[in-house]
C-alpha atoms as a PDB file:
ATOM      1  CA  UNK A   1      22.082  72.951  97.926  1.00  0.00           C
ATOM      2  CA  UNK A   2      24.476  72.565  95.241  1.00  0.00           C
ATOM      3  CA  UNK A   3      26.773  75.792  94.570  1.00  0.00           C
ATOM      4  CA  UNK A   4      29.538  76.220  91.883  1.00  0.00           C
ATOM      5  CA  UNK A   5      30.831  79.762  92.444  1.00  0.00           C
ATOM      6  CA  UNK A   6      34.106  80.742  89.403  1.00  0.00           C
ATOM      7  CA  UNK A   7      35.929  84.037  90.549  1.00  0.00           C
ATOM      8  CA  UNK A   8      38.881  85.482  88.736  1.00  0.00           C
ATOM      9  CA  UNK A   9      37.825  86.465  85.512  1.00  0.00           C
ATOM     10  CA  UNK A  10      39.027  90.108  84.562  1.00  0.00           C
ATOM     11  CA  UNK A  11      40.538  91.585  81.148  1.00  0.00           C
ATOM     12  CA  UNK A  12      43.606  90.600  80.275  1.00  0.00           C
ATOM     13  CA  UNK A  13      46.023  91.619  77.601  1.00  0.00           C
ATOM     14  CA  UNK A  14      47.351  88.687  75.111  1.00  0.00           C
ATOM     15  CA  UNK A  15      50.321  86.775  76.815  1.00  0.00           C
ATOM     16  CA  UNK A  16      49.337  87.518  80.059  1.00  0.00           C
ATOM     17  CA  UNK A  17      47.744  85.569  82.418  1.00  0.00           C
ATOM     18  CA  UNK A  18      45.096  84.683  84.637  1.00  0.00           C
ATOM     19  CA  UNK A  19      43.802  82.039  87.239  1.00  0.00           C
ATOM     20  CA  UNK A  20      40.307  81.471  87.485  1.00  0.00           C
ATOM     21  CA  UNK A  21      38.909  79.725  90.608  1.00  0.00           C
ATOM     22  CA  UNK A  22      35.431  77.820  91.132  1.00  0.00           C
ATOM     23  CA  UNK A  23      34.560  76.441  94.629  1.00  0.00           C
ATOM     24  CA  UNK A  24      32.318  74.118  94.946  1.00  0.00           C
ATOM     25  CA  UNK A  25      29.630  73.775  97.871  1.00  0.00           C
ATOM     26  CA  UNK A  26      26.649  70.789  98.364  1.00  0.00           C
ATOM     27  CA  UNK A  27      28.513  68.069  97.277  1.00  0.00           C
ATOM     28  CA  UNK A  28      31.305  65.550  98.122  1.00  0.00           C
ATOM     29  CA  UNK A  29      33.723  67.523  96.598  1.00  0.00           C
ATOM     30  CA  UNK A  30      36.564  65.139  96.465  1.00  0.00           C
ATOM     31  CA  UNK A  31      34.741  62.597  94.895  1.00  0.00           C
ATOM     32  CA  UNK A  32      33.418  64.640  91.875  1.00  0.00           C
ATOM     33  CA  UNK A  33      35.452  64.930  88.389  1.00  0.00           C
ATOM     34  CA  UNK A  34      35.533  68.237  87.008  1.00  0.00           C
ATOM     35  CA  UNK A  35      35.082  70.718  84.326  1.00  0.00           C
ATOM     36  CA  UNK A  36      35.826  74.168  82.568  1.00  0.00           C
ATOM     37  CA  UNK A  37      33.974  75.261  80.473  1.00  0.00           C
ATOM     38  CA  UNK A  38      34.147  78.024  78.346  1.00  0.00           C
ATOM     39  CA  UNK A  39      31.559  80.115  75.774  1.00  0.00           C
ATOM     40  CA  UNK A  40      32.536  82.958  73.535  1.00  0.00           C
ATOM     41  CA  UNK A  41      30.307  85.535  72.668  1.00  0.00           C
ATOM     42  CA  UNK A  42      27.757  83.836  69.834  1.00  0.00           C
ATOM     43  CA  UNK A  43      29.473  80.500  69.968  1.00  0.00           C
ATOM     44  CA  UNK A  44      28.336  76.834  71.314  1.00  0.00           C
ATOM     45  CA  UNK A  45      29.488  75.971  74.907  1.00  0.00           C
ATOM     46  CA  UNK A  46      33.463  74.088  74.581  1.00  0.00           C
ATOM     47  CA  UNK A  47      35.284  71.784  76.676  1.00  0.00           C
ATOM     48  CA  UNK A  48      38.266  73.124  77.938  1.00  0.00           C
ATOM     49  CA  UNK A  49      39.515  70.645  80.657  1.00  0.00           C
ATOM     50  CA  UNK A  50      39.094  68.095  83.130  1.00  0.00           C
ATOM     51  CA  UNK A  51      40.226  66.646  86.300  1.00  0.00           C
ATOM     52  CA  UNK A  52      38.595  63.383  87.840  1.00  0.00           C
ATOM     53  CA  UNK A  53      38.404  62.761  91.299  1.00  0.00           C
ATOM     54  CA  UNK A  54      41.502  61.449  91.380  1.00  0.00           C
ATOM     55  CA  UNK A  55      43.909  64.012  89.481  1.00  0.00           C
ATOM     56  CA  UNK A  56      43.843  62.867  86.462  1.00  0.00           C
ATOM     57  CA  UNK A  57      43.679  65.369  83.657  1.00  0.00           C
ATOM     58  CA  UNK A  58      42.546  66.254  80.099  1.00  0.00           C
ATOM     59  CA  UNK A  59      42.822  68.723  77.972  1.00  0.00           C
ATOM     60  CA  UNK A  60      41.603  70.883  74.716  1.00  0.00           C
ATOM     61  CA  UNK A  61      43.974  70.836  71.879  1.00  0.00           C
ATOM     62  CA  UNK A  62      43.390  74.513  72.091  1.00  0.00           C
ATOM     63  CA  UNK A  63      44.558  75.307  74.973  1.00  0.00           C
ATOM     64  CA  UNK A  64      47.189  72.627  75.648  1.00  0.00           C
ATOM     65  CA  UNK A  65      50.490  73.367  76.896  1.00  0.00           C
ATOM     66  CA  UNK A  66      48.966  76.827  78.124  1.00  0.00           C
ATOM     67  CA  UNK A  67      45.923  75.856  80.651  1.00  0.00           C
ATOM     68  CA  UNK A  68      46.609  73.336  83.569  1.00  0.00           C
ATOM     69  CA  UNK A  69      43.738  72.381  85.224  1.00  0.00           C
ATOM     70  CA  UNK A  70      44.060  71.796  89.048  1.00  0.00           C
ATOM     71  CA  UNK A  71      42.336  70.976  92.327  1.00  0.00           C
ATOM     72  CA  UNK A  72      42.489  71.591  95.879  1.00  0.00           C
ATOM     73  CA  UNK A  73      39.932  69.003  97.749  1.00  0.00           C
ATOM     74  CA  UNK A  74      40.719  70.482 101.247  1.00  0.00           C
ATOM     75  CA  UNK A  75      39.818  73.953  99.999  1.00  0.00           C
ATOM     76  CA  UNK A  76      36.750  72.549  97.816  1.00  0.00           C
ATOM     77  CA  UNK A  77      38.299  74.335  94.526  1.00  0.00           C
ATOM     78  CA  UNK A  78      38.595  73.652  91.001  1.00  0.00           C
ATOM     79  CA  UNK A  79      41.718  76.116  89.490  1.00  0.00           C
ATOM     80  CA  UNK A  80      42.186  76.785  85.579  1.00  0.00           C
ATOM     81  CA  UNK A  81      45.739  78.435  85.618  1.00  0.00           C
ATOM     82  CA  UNK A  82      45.642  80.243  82.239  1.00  0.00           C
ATOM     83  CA  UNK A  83      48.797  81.383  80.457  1.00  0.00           C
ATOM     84  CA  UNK A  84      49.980  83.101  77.221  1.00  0.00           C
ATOM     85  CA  UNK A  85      46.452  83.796  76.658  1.00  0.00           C
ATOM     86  CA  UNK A  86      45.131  84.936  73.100  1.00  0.00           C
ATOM     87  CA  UNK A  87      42.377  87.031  72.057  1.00  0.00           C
ATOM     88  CA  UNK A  88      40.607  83.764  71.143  1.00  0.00           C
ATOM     89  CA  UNK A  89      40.443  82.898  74.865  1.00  0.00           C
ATOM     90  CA  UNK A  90      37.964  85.351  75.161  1.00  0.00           C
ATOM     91  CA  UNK A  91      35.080  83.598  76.405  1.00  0.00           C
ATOM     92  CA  UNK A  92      32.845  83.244  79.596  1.00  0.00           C
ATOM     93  CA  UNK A  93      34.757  80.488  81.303  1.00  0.00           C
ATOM     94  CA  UNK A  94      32.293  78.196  83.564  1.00  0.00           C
ATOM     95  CA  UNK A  95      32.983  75.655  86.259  1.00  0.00           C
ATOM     96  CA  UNK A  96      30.885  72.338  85.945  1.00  0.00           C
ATOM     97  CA  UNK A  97      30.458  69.001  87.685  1.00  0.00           C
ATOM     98  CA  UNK A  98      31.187  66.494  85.466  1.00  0.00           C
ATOM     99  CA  UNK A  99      28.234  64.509  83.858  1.00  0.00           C
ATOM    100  CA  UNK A 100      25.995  66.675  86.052  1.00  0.00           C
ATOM    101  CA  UNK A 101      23.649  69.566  85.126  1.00  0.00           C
ATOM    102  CA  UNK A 102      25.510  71.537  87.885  1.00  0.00           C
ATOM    103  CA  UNK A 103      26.875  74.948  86.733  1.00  0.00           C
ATOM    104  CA  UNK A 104      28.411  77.897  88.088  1.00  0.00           C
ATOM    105  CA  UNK A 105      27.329  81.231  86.436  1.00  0.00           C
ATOM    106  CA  UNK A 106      30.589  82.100  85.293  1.00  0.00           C
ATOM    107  CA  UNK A 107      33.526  84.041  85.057  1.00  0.00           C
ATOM    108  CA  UNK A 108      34.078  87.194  82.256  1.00  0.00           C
ATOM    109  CA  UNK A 109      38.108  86.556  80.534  1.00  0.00           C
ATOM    110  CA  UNK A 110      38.839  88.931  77.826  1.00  0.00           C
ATOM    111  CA  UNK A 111      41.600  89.303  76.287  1.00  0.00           C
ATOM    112  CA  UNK A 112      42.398  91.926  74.002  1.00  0.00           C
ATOM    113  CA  UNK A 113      45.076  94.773  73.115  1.00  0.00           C
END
């Protein structure tokens, strides 16, 4: 029974910031390469990061230099440490196993004044 659980979503206000968490149950965690997510209200589905299985990392242009993407295989968690965020963040931000049709149901940011 695969499980992608995000937590950490909450309203923010621009410059501030926020970590968002998804643990992942079911699967070989460690093995897996990863993926945030995020949809804004109206908008397609974007890619906002990476990790593979073994660290390695990518990144939107977007939110480069501001999001890290992380991962903690003893604890079975994907991390999307988001600073200086801007009202363009907003989005439902969802955790995702790469190349899979495995999704979490997501995490509410908003960021807004």
């Amino acid at each position: 029974q695969v499980q992608l659980v995000e937590s950490g979503g909450g309203l923010v206000q621009p410059g501030e910031s926020l970590r968002l968490s998804c643990r992942a149950s079911g699967i070989l965690f460690s093995v897996c390469s990863m993926s945030w997510y995020r949809q804004g209200p109206g908008k397609q589905r974007e890619l906002v990061a990476t990790i593979t299985s073994r660290g390695s990392t990518s990144s939107s242009d977007s939110v480069k230099g501001r999001f890290t993407i992380s991962r903690d295989n003893a604890k079975n968690t994907v991390y999307l440490q988001m600073n200086s965020l801007k009202p363009e963040d907003t989005a439902v931000y969802l955790c995702n196993i790469e190349s899979t049709h495995y999704w979490g149901q997501g995490t509410q940011v908003t960021v807004s004044s």
